[in-house]
N, C-alpha and C. Protein backbone atom coordinates (compact mmCIF):
# COMPACT_ATOMS: atom_id res chain seq x y z
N UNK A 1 124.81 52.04 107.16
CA UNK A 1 124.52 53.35 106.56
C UNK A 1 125.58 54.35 107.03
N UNK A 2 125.89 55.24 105.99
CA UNK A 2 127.09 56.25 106.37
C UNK A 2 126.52 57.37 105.82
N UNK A 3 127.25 58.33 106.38
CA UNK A 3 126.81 59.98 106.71
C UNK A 3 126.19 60.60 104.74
N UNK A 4 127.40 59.15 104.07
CA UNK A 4 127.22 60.27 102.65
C UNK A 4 125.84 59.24 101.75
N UNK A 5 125.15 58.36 102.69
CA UNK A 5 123.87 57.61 101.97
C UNK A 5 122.69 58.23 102.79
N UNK A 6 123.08 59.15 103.48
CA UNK A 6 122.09 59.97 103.94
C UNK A 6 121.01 60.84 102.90
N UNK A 7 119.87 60.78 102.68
CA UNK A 7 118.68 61.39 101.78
C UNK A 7 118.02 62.35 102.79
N UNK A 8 117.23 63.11 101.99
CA UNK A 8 116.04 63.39 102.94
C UNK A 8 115.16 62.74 102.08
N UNK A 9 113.42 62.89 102.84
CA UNK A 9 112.76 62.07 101.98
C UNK A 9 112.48 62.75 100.85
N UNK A 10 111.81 61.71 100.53
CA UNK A 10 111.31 62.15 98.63
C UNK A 10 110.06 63.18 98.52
N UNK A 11 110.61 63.95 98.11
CA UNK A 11 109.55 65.27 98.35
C UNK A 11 109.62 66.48 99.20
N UNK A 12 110.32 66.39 99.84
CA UNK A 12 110.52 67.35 101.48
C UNK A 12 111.50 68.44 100.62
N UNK A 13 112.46 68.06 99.84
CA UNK A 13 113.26 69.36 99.08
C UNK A 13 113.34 69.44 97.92
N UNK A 14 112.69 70.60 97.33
CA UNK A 14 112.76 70.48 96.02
C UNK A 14 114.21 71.50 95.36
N UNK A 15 114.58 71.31 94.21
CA UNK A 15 115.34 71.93 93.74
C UNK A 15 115.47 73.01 92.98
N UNK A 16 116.17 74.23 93.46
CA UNK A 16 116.26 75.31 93.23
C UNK A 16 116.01 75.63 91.51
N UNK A 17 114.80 76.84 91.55
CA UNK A 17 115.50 76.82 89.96
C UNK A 17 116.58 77.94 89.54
N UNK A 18 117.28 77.43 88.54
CA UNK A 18 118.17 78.01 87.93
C UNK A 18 117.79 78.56 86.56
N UNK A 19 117.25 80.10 87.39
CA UNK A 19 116.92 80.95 85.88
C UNK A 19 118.26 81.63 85.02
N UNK A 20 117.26 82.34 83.78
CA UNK A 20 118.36 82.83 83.05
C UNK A 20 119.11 81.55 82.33
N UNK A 21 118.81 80.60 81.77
CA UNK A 21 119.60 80.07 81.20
C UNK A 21 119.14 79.19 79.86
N UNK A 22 118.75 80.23 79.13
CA UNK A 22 118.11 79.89 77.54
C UNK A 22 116.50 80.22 77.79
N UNK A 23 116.14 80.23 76.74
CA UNK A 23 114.70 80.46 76.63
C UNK A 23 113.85 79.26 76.90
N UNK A 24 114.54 77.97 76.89
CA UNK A 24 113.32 76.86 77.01
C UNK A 24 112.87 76.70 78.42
N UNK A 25 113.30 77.27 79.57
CA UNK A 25 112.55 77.01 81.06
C UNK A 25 111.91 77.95 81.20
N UNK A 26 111.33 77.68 82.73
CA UNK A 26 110.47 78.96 83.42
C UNK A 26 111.47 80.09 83.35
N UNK A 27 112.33 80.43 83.87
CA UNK A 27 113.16 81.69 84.42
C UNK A 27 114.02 81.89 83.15
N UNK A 28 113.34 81.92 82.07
CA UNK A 28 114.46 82.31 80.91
C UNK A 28 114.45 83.74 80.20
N UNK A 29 115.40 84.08 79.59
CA UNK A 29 115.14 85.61 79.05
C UNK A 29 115.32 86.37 80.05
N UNK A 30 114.27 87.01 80.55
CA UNK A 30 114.94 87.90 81.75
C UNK A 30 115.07 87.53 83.22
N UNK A 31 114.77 86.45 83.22
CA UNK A 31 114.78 85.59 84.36
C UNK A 31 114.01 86.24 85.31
N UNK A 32 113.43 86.75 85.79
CA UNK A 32 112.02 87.20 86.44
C UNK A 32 112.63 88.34 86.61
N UNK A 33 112.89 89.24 86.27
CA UNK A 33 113.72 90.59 86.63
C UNK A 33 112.70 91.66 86.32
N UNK A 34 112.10 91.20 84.81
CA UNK A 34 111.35 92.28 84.42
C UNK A 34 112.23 92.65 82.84
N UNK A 35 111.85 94.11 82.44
CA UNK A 35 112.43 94.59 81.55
C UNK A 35 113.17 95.77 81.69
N UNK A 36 114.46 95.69 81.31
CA UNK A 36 115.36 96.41 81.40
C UNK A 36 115.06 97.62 83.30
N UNK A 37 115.75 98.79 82.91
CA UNK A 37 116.37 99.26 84.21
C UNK A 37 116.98 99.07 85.16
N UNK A 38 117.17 99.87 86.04
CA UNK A 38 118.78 99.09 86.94
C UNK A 38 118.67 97.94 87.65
N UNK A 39 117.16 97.10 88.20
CA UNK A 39 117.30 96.03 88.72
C UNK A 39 117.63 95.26 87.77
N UNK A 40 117.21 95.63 86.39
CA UNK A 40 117.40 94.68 85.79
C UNK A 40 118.62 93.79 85.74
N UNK A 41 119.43 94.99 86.15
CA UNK A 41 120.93 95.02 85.36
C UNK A 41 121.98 94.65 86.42
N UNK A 42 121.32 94.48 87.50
CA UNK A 42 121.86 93.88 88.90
C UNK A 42 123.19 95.01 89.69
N UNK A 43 122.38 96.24 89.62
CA UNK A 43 123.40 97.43 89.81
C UNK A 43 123.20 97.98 91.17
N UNK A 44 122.10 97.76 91.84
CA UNK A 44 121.78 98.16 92.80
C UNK A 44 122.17 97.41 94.27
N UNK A 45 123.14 97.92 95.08
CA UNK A 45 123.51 97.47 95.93
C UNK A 45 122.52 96.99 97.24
N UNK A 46 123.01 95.71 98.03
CA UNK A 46 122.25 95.50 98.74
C UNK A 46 121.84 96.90 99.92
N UNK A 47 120.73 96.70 100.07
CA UNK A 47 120.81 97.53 101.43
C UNK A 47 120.22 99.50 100.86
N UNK A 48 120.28 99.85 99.48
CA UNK A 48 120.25 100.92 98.71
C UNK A 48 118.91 101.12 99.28
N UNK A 49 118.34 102.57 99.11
CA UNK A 49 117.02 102.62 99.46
C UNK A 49 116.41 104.17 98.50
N UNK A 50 117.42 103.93 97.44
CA UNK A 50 117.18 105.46 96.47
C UNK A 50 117.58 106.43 97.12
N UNK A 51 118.47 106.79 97.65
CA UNK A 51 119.61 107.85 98.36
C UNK A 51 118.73 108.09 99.69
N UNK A 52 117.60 107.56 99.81
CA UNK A 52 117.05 107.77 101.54
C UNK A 52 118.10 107.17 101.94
N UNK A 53 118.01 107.64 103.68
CA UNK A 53 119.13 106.91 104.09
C UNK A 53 119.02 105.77 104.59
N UNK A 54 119.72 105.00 104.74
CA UNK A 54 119.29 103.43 104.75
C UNK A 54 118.86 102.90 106.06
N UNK A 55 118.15 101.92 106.22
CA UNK A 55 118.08 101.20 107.53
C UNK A 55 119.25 101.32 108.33
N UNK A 56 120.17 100.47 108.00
CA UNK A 56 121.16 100.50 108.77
C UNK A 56 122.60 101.61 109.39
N UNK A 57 122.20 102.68 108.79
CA UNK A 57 122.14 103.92 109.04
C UNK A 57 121.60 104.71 109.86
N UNK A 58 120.24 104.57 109.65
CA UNK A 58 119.31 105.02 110.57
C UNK A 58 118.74 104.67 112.37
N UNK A 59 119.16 103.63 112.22
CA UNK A 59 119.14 102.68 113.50
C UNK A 59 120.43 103.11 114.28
N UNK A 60 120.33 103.68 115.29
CA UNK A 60 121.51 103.91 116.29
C UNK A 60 122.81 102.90 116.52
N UNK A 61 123.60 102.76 116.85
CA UNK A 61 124.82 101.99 117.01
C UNK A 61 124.59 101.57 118.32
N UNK A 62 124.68 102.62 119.12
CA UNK A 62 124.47 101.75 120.63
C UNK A 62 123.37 101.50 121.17
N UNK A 63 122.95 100.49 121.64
CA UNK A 63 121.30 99.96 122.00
C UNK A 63 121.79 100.42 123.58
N UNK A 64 120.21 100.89 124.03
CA UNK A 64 120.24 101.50 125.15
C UNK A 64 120.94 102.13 126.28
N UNK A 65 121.05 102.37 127.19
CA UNK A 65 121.64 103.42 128.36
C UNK A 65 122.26 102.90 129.35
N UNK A 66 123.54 103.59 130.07
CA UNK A 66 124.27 103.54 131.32
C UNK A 66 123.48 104.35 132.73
N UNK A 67 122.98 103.69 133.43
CA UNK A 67 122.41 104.57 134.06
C UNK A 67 123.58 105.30 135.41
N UNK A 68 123.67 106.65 135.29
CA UNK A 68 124.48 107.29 135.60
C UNK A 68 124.38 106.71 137.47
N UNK A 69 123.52 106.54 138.19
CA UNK A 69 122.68 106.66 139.56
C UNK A 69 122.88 104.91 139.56
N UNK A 70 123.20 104.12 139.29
CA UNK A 70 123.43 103.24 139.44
C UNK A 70 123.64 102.47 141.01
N UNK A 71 123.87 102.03 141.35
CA UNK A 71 124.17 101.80 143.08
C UNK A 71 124.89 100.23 143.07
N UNK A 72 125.85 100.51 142.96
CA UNK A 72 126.43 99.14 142.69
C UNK A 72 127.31 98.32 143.81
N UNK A 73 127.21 97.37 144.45
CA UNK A 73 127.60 96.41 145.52
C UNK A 73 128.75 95.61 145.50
N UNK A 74 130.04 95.65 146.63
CA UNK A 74 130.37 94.51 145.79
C UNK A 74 130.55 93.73 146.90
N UNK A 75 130.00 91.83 146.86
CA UNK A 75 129.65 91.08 147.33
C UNK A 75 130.29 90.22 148.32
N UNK A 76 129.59 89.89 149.61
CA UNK A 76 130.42 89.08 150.25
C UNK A 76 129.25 87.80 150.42
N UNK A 77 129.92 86.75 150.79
CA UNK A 77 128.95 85.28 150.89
C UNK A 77 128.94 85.06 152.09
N UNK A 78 128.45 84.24 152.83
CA UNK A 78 128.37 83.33 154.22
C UNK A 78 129.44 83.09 154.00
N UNK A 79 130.59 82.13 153.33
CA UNK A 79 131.18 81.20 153.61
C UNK A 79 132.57 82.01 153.77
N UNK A 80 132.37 83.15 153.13
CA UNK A 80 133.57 84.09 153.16
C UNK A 80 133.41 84.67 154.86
N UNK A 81 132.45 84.65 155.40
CA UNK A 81 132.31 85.42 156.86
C UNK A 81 132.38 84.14 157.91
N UNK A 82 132.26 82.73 157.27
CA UNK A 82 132.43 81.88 158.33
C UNK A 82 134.01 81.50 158.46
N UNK A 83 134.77 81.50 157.49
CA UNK A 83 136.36 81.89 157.37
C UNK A 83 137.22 82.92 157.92
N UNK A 84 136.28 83.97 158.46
CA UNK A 84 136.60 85.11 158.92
C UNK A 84 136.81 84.89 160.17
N UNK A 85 138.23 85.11 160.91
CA UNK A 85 138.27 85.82 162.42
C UNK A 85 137.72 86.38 163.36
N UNK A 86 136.99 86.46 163.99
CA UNK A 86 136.40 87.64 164.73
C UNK A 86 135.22 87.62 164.98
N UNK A 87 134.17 88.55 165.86
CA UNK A 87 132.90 88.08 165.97
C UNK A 87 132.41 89.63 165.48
N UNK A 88 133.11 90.45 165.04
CA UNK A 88 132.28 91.68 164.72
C UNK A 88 132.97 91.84 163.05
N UNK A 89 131.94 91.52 162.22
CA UNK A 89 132.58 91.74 160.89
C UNK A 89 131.94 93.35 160.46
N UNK A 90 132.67 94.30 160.08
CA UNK A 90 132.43 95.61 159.68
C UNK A 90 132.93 95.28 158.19
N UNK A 91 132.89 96.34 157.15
CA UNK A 91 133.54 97.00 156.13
C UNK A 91 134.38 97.09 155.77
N UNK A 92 135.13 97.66 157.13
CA UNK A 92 136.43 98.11 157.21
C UNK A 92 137.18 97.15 158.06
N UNK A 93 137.20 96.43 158.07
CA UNK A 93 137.39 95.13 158.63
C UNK A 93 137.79 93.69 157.64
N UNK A 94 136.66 94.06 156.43
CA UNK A 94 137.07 93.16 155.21
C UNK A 94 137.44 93.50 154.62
N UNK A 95 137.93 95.03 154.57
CA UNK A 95 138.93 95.50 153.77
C UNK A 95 140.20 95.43 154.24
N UNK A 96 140.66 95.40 155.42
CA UNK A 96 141.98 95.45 155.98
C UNK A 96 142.34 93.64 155.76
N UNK A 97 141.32 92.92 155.94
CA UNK A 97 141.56 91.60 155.15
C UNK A 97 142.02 91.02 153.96
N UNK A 98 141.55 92.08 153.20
CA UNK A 98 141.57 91.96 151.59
C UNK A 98 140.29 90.91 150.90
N UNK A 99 139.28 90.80 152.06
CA UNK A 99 138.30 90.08 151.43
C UNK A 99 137.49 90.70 150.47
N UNK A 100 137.46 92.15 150.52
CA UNK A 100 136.57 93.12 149.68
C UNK A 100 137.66 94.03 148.91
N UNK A 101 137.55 94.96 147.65
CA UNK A 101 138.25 96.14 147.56
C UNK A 101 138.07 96.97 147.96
N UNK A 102 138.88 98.32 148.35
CA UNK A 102 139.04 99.30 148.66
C UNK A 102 137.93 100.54 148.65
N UNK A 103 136.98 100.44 147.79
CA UNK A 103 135.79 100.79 147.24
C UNK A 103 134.56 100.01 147.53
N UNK A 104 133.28 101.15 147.72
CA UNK A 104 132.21 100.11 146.94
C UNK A 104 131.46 99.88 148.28
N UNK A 105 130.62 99.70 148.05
CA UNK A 105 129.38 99.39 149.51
C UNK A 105 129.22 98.02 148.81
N UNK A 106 128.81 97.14 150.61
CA UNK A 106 129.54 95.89 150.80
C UNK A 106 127.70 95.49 151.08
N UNK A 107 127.30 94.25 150.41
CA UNK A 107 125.90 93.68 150.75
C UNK A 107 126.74 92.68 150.69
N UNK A 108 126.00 91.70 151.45
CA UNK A 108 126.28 90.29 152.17
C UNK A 108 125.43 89.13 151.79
N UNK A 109 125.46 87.99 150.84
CA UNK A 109 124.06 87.45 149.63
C UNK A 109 124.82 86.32 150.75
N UNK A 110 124.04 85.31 150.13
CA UNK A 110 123.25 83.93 151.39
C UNK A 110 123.97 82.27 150.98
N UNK A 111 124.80 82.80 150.43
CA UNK A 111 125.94 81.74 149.73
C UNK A 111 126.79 80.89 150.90
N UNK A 112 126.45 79.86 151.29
CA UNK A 112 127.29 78.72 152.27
C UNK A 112 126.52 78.79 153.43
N UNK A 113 127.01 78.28 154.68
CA UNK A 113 126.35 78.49 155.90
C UNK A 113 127.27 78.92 156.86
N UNK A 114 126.20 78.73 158.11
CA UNK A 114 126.51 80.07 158.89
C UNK A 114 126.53 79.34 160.43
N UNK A 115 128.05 78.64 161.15
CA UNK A 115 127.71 77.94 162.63
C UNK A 115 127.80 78.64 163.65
N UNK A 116 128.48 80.09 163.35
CA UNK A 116 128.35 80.62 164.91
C UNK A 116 128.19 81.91 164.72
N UNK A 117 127.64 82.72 165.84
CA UNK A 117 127.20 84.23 166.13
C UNK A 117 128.05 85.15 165.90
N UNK A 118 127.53 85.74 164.86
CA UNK A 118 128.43 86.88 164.50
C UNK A 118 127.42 88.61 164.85
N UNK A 119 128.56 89.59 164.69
CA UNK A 119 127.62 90.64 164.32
C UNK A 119 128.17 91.11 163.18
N UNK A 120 126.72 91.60 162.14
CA UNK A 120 127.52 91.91 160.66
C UNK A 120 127.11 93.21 160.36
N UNK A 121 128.04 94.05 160.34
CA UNK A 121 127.42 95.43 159.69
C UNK A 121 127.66 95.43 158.46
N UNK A 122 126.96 95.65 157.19
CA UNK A 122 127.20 95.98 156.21
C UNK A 122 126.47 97.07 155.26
N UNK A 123 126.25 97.63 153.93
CA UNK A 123 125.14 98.23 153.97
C UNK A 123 123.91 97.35 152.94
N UNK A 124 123.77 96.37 152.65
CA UNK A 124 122.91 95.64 152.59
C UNK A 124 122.98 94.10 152.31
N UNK A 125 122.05 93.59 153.16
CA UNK A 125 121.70 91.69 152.72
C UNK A 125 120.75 91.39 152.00
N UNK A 126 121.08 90.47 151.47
CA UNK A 126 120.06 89.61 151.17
C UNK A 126 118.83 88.97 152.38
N UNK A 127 117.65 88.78 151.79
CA UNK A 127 116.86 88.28 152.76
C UNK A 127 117.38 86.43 153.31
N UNK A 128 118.26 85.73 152.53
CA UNK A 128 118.34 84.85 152.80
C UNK A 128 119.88 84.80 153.99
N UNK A 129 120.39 85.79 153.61
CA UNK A 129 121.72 85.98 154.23
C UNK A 129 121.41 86.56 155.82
N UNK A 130 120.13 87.34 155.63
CA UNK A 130 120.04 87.78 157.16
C UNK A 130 119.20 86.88 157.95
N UNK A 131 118.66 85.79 157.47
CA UNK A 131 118.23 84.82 158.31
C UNK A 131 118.66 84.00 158.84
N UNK A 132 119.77 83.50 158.06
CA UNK A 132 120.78 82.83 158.07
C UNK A 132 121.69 83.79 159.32
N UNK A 133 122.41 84.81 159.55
CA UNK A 133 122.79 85.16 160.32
C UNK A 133 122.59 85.21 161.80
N UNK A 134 120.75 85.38 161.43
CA UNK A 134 120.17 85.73 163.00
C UNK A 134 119.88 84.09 163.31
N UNK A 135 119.58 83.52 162.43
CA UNK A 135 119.43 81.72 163.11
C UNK A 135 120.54 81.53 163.51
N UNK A 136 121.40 81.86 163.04
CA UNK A 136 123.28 81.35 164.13
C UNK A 136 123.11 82.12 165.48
N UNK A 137 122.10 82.89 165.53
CA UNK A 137 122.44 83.77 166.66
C UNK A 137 123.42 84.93 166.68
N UNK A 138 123.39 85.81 165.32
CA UNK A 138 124.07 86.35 165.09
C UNK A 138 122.62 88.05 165.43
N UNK A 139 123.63 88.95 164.93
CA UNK A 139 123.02 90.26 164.37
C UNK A 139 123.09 91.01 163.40
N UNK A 140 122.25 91.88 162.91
CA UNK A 140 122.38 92.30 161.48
C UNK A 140 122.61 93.64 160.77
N UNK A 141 123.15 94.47 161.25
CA UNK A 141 122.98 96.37 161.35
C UNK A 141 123.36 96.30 159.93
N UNK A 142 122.28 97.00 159.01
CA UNK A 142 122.38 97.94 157.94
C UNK A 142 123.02 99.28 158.00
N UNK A 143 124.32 99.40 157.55
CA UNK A 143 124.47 100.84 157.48
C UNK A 143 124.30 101.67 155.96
N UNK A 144 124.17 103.03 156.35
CA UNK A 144 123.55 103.96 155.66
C UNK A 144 124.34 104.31 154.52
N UNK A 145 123.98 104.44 153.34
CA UNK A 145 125.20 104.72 152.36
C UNK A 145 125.97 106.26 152.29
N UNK A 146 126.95 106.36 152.18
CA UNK A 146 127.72 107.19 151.89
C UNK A 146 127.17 108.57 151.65
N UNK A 147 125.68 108.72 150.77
CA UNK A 147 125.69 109.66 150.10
C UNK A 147 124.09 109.87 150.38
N UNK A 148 124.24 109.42 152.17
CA UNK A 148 122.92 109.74 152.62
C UNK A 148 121.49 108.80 151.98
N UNK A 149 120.15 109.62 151.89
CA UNK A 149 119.10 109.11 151.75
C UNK A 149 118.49 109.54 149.92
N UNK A 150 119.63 110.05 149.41
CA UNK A 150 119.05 110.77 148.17
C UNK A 150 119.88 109.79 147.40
N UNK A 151 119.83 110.15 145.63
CA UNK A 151 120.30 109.02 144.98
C UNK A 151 121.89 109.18 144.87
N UNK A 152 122.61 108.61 144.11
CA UNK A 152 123.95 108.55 144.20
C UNK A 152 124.58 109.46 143.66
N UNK A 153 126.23 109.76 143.31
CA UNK A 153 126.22 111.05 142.79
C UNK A 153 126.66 110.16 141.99
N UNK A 154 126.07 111.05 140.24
CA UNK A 154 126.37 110.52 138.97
C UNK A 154 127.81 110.01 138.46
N UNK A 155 127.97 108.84 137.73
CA UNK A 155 129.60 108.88 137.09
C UNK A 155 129.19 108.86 135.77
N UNK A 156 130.51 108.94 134.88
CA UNK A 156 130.54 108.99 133.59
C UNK A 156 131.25 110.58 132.98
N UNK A 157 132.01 110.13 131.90
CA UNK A 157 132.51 111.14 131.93
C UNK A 157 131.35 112.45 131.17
N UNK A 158 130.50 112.26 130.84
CA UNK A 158 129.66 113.81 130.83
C UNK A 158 128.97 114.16 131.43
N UNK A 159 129.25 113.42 132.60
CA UNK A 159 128.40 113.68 134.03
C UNK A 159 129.41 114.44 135.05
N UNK A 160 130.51 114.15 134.96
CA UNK A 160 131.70 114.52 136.00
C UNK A 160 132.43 115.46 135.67
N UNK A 161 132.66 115.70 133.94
CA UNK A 161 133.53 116.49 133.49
C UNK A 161 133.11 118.29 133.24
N UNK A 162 132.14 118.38 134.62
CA UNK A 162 131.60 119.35 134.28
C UNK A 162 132.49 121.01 134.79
């Protein structure tokens, strides 16, 4: 058997009808349209709604929001801190490395393992990352963000461009 003796079964699809084409079938004459006016006459564009304005018009372009307060992290793993030099890993420390960028509050997620005692300041872990730290016999100091205990200061440009 080959791809082009392929059927479906007998009965499962029936075939389309093809109105409009003489008076002796079902769909003949006006082919279910009706009588005369503009559907008749196949003038009306998809999507038309009689000069209301249309669905797709009406529906916004951009689906939902940037939230200005955002608090965004950027990430270090275990396996990146067990590669690391030193027994006191800071911030500023993985930045003079080039393990982190220049920017950005540094959380520490639970990715690889962990053989010897470190101390890690960062400003946040994961719960799996700080267990992992203190089972090596390590320590764990959270530091405080930048912009204190309140929320962040907004970005975007109609937030900044004030």
């Amino acid at each position: 058997m080959k791809v082009h003796d392929l059927r479906p079964a007998s009965g499962s699809n029936t075939r389309r009808v093809r109105v409009g084409r003489g008076i002796g079938g079902r769909g003949s004459k006006t082919a279910g349209r009706g009588i005369k006016g503009q559907r008749a006459r196949n003038k009306v564009p998809v999507g038309f709604e009689g000069g209301q304005m249309p669905l797709q018009r009406r529906v916004p372009k951009l689906k939902g929001f940037t939230n200005p307060f955002r608090i965004s992290y950027v990430v270090v793993n275990l396996d990146a801190l067990e590669a690391f030099e030193g027994d006191e890993v800071t911030p500023e420390s993985l930045r003079a490395k080039g393990v982190v960028p220049k920017r950005g509050l540094v959380k520490v997620l639970g990715r690889g393992e962990l053989s010897r005692p470190l101390t890690v300041s960062a400003h946040a872990f994961s719960t799996s990352a700080e267990a992992a730290i203190t089972g090596a016999g390590g320590s764990v100091n959270v530091l405080p963000p930048p912009f204190g205990d309140r929320r962040p200061p907004a970005k975007g440009n109609a937030l900044t461009n004030r």
